[in-house]
PDB file of N, CA and C in Angstrom:
ATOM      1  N   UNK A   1     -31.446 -47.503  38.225  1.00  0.00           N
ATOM      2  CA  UNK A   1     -32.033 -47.374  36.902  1.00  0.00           C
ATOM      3  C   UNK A   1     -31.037 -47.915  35.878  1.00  0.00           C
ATOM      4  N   UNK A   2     -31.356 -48.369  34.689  1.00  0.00           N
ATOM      5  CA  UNK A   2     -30.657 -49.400  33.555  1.00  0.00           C
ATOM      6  C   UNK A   2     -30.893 -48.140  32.496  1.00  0.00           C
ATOM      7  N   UNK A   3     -30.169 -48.165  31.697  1.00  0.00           N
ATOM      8  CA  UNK A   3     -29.693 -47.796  30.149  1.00  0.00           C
ATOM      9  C   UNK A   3     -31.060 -48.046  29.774  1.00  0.00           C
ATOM     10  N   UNK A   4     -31.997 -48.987  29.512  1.00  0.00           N
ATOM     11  CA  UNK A   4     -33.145 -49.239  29.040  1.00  0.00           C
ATOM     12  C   UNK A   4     -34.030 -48.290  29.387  1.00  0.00           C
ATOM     13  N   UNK A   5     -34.235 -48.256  31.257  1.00  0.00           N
ATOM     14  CA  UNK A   5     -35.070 -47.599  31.558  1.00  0.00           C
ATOM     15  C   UNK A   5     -35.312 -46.032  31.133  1.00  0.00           C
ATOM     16  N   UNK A   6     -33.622 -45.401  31.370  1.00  0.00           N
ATOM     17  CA  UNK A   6     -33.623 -44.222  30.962  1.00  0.00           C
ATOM     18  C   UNK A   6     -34.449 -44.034  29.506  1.00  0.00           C
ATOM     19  N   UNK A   7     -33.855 -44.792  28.631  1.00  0.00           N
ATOM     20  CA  UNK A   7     -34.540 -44.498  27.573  1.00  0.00           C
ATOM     21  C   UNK A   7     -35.791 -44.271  26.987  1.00  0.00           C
ATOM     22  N   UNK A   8     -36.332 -45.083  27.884  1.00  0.00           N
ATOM     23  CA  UNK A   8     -37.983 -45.477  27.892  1.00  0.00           C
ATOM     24  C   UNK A   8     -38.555 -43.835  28.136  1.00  0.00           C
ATOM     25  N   UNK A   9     -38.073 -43.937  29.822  1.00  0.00           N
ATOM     26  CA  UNK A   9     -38.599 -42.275  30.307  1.00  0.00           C
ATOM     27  C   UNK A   9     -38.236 -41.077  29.551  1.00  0.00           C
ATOM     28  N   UNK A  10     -37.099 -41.437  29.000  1.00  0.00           N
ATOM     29  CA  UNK A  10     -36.673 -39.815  27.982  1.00  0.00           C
ATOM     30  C   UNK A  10     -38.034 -40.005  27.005  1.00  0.00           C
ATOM     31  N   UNK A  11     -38.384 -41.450  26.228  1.00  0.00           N
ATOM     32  CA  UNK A  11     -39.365 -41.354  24.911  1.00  0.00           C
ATOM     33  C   UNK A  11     -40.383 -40.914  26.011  1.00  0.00           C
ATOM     34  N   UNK A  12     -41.128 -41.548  27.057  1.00  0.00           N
ATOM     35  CA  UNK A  12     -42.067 -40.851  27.428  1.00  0.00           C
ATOM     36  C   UNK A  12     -42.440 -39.577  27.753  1.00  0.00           C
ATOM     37  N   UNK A  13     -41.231 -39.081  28.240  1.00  0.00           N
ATOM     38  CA  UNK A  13     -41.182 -37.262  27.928  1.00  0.00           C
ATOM     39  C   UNK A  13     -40.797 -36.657  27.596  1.00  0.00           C
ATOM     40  N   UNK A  14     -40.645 -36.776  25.964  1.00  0.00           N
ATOM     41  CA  UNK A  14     -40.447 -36.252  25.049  1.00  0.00           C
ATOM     42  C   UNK A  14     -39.043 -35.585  24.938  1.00  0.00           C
ATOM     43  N   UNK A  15     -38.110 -36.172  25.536  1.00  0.00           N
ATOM     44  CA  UNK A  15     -36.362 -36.274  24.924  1.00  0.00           C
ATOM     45  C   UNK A  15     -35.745 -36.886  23.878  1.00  0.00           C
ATOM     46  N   UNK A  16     -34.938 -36.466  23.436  1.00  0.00           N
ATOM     47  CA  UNK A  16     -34.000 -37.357  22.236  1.00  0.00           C
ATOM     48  C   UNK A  16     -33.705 -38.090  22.938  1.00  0.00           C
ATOM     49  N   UNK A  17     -33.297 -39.101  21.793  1.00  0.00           N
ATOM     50  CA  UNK A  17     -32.495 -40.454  22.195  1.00  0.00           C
ATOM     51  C   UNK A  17     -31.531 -40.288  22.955  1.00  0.00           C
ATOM     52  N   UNK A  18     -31.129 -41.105  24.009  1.00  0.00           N
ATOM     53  CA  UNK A  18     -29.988 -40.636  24.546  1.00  0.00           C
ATOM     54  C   UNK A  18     -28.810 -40.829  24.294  1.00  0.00           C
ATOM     55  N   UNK A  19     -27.486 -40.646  24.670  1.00  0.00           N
ATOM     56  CA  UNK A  19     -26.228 -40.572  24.274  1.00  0.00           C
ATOM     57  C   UNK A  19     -25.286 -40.772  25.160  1.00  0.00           C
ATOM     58  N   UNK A  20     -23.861 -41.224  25.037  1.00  0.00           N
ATOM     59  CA  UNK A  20     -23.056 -41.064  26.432  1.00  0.00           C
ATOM     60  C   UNK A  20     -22.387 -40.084  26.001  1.00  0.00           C
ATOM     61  N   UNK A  21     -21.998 -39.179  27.478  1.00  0.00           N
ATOM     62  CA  UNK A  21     -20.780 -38.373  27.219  1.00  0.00           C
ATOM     63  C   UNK A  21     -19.810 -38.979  28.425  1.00  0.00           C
ATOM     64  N   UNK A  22     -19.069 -38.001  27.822  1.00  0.00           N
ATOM     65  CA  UNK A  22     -17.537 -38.313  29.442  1.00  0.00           C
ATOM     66  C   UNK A  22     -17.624 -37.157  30.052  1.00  0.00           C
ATOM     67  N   UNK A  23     -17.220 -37.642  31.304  1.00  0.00           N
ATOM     68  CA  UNK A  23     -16.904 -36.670  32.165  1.00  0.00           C
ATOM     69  C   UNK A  23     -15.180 -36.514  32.713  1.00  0.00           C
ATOM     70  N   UNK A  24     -14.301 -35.894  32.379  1.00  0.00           N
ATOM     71  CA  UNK A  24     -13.052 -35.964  32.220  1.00  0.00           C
ATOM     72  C   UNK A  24     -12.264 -36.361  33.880  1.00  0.00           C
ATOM     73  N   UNK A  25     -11.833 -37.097  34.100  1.00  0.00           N
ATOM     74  CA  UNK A  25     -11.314 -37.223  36.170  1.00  0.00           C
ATOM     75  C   UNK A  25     -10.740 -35.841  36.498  1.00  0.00           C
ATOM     76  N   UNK A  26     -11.436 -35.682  37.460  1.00  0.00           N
ATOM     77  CA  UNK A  26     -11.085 -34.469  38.350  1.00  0.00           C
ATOM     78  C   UNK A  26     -11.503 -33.526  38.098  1.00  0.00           C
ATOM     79  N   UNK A  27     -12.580 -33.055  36.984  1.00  0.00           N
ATOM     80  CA  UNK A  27     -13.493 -31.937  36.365  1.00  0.00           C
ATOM     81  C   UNK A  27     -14.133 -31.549  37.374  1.00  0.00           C
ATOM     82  N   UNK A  28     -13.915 -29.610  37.300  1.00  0.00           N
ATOM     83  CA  UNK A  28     -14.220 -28.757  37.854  1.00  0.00           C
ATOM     84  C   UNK A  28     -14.912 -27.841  36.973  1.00  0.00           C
ATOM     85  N   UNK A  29     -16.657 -27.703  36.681  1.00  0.00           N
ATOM     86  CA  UNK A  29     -16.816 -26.993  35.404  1.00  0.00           C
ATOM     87  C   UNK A  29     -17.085 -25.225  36.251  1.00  0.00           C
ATOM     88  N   UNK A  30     -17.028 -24.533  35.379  1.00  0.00           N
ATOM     89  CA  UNK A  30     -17.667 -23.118  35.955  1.00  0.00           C
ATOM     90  C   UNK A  30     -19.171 -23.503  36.182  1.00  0.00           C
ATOM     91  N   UNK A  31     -19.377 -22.620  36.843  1.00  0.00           N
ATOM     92  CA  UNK A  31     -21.537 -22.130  37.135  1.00  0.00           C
ATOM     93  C   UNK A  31     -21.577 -21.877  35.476  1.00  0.00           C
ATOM     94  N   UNK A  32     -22.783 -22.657  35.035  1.00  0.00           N
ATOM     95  CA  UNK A  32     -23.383 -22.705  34.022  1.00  0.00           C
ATOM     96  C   UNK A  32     -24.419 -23.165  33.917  1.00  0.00           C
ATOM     97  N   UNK A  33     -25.424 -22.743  32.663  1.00  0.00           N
ATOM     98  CA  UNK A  33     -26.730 -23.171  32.140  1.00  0.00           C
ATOM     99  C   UNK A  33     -26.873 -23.357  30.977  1.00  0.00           C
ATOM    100  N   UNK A  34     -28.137 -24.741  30.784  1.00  0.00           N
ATOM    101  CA  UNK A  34     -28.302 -24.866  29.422  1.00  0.00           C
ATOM    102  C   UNK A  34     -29.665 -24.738  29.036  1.00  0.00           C
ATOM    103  N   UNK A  35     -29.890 -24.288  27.794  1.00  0.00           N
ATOM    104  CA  UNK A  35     -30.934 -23.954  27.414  1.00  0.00           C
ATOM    105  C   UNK A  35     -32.146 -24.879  26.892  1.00  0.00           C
ATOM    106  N   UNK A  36     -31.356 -26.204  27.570  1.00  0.00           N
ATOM    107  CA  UNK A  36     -32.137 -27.478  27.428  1.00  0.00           C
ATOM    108  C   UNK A  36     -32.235 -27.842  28.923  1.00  0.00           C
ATOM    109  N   UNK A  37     -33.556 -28.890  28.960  1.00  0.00           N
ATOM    110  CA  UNK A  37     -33.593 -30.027  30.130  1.00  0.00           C
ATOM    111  C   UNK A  37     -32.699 -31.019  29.702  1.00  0.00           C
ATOM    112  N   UNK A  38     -32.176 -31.614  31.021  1.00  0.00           N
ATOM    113  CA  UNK A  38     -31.034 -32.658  30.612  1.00  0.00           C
ATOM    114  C   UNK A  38     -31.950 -34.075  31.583  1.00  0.00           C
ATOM    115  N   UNK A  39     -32.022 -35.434  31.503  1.00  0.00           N
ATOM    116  CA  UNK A  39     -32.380 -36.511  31.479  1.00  0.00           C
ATOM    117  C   UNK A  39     -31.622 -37.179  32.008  1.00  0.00           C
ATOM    118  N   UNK A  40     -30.709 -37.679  33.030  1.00  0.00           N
ATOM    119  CA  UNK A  40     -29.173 -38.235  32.593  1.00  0.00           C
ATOM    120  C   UNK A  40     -28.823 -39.768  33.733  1.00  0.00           C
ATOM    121  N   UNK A  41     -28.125 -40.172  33.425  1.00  0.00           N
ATOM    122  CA  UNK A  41     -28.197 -41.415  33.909  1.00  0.00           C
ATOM    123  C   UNK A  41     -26.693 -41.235  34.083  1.00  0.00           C
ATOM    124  N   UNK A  42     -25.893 -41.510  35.658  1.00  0.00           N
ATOM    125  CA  UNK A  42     -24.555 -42.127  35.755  1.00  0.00           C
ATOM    126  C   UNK A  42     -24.376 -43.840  35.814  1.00  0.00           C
ATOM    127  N   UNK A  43     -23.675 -43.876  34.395  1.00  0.00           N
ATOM    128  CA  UNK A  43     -23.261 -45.361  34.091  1.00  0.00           C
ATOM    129  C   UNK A  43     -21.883 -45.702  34.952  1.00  0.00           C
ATOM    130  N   UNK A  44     -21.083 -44.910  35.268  1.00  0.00           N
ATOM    131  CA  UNK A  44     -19.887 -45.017  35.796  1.00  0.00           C
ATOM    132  C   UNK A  44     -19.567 -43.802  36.433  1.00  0.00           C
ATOM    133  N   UNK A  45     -18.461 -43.952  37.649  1.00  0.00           N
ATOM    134  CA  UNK A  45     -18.142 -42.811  38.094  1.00  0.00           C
ATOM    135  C   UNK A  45     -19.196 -42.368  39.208  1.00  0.00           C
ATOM    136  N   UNK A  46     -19.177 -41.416  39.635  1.00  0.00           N
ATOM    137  CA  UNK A  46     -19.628 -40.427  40.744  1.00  0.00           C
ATOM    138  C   UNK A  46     -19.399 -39.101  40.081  1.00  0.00           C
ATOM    139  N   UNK A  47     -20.898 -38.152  39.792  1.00  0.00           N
ATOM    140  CA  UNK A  47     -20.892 -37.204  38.946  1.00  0.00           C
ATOM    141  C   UNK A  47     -21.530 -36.001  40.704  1.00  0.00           C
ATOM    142  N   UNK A  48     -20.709 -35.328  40.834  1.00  0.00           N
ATOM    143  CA  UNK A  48     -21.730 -33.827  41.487  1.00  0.00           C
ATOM    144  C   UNK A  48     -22.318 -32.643  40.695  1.00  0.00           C
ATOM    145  N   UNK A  49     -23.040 -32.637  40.895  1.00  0.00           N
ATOM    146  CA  UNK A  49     -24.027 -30.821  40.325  1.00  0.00           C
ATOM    147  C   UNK A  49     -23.425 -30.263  41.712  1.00  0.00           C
ATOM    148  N   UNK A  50     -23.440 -29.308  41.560  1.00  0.00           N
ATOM    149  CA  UNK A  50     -23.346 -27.934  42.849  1.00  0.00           C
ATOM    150  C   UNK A  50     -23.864 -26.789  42.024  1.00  0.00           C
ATOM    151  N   UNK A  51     -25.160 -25.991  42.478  1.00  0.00           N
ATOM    152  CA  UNK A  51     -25.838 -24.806  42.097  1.00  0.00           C
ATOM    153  C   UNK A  51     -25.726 -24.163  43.170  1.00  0.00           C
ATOM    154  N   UNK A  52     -26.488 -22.629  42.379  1.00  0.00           N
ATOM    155  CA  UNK A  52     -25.656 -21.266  42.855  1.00  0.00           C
ATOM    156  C   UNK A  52     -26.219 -21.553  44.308  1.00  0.00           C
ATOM    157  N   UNK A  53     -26.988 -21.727  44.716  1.00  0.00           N
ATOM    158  CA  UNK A  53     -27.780 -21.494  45.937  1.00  0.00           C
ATOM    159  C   UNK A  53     -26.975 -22.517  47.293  1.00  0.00           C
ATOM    160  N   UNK A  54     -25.815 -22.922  46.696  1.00  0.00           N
ATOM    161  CA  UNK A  54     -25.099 -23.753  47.258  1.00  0.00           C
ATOM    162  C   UNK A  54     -25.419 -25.286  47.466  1.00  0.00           C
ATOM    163  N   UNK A  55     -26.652 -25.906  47.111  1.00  0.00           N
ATOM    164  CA  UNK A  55     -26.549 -27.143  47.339  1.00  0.00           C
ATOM    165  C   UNK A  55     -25.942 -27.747  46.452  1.00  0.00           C
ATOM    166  N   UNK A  56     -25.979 -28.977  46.563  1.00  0.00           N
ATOM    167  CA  UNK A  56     -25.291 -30.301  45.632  1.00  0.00           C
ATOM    168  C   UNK A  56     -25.604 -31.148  45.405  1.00  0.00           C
ATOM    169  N   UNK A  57     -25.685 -31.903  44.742  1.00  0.00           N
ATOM    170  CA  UNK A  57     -26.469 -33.520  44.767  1.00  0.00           C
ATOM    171  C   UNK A  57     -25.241 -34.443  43.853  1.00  0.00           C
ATOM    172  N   UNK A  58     -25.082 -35.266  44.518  1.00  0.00           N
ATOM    173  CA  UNK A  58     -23.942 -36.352  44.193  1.00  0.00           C
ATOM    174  C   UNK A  58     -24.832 -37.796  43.669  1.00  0.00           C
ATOM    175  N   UNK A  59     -24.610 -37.652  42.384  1.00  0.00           N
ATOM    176  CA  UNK A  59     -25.299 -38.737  41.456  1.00  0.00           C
ATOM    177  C   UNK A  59     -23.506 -40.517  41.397  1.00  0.00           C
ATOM    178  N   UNK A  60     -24.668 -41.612  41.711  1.00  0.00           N
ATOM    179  CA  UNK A  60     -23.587 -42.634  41.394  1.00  0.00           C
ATOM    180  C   UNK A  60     -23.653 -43.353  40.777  1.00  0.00           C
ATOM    181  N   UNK A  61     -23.053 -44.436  39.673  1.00  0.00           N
ATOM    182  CA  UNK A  61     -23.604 -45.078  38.862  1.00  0.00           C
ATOM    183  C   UNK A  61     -24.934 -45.836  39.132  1.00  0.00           C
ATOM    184  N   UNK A  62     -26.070 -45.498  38.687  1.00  0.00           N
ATOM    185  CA  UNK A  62     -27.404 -46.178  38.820  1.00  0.00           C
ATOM    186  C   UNK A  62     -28.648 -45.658  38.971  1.00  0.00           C
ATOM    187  N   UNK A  63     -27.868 -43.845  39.521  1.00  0.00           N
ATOM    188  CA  UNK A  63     -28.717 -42.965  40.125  1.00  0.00           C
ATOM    189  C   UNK A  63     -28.942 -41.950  38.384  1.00  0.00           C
ATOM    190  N   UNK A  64     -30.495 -41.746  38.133  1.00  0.00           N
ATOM    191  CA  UNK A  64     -30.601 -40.747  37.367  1.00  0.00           C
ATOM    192  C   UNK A  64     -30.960 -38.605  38.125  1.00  0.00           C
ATOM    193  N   UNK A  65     -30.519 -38.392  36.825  1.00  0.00           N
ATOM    194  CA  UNK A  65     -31.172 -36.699  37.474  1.00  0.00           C
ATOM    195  C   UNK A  65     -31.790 -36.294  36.652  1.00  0.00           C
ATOM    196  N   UNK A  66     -32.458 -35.488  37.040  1.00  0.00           N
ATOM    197  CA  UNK A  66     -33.487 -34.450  35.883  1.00  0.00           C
ATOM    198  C   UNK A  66     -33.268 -33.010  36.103  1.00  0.00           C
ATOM    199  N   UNK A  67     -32.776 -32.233  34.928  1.00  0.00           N
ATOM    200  CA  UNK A  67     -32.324 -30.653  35.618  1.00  0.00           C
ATOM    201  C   UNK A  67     -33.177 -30.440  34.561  1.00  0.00           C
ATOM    202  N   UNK A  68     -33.327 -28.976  34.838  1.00  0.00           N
ATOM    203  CA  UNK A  68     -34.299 -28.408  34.254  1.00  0.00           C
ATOM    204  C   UNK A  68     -33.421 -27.712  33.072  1.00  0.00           C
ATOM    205  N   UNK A  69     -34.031 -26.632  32.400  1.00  0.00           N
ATOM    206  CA  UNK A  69     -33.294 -25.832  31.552  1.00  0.00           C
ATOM    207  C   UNK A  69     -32.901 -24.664  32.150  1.00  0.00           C
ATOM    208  N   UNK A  70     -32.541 -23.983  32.186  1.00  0.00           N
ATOM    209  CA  UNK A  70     -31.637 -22.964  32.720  1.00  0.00           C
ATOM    210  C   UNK A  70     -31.136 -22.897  34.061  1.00  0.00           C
ATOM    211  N   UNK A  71     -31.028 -24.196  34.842  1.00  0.00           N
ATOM    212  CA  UNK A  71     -30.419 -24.281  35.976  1.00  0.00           C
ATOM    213  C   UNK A  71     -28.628 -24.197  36.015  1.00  0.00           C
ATOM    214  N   UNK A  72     -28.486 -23.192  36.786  1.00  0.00           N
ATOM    215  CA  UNK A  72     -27.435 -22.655  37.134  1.00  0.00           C
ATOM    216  C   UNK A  72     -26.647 -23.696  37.852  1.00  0.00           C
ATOM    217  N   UNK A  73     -25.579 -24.783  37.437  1.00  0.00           N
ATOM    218  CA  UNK A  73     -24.919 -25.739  38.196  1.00  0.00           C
ATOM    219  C   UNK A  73     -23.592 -25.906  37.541  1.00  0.00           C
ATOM    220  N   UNK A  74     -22.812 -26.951  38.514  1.00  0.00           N
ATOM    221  CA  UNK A  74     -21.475 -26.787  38.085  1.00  0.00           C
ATOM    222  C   UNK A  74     -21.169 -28.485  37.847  1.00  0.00           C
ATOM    223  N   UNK A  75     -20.323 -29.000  36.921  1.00  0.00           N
ATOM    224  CA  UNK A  75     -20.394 -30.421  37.148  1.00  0.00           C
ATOM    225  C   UNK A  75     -18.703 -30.703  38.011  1.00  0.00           C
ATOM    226  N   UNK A  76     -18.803 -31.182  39.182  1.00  0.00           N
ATOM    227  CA  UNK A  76     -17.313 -31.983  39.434  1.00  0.00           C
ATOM    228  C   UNK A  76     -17.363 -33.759  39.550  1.00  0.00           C
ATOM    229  N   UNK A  77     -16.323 -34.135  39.116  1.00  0.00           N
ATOM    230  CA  UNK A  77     -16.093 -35.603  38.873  1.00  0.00           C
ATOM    231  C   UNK A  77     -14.980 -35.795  40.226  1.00  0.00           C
ATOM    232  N   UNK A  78     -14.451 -37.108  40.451  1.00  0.00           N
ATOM    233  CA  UNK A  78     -13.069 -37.398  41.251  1.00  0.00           C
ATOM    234  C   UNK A  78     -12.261 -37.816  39.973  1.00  0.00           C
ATOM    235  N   UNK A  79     -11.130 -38.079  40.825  1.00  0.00           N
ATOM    236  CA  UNK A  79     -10.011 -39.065  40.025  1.00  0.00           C
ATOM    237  C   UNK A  79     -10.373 -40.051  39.368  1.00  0.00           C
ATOM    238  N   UNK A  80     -11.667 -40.418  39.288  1.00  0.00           N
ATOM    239  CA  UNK A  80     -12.254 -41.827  38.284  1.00  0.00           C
ATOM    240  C   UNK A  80     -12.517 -41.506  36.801  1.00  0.00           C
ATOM    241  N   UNK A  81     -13.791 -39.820  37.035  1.00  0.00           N
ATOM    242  CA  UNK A  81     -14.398 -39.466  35.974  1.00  0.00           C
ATOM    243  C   UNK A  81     -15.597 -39.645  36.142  1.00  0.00           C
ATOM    244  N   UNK A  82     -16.012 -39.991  35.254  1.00  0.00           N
ATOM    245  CA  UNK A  82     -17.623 -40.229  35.099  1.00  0.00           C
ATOM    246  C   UNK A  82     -18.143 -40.488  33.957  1.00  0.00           C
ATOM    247  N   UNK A  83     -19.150 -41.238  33.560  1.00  0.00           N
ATOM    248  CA  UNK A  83     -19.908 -41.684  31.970  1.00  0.00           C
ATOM    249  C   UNK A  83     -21.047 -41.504  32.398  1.00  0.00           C
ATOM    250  N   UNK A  84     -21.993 -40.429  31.622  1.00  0.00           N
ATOM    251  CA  UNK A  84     -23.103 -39.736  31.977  1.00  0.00           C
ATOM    252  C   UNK A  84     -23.969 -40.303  30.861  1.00  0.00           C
ATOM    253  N   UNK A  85     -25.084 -41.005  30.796  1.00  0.00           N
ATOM    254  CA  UNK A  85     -26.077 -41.397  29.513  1.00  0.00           C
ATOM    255  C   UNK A  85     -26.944 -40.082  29.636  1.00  0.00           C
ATOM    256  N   UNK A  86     -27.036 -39.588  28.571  1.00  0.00           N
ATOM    257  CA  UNK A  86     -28.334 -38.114  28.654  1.00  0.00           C
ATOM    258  C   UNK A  86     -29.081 -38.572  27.539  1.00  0.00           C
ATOM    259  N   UNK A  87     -30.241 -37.785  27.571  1.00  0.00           N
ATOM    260  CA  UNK A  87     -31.114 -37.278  26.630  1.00  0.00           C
ATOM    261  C   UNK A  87     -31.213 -35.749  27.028  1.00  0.00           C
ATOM    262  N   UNK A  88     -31.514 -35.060  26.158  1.00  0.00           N
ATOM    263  CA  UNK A  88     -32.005 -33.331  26.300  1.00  0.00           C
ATOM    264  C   UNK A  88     -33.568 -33.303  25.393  1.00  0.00           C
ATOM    265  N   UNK A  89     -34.378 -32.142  26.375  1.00  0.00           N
ATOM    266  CA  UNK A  89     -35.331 -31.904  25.421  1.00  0.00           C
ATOM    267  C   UNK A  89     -35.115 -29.884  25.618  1.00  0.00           C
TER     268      UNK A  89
END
């Protein structure tokens, strides 16, 4: 998926514009939730989710995800980092 595409699908379902954030190298976040759906696109890097229930899903530059809102996950990066394009609704 392209920067374009994401964007397209966030306007089609009803997300903000999207944005980049960073993901810092070697980030280990706590179990957390947000009170938004997140949209997100890895531009760079290799991003993991790990939720409570123990799975994981390892996103790589090209690959998008869709989490829901109050999903319980953790973000880890490697030694590279990561550049995450989101939208939230």
């Amino acid at each position: 998926m392209t920067e374009d595409e994401l964007r397209n699908l966030a306007m089609e379902r009803g997300y903000s514009a999207p944005t980049h954030k960073e993901f810092e190298p070697n980030l280990l976040s706590e179990l957390h939730a947000h009170d938004f759906a997140v949209l997100g696109l890895v531009t760079r890097g290799t991003l993991r989710l790990a939720y409570q229930d123990g799975r994981e899903d390892i996103f790589v530059t090209g690959q998008y995800c869709d989490l829901p809102s109050g999903t319980l996950h953790s973000e880890r990066t490697n030694e590279e980092g990561a550049t995450f394009y989101l939208a939230v609704k």
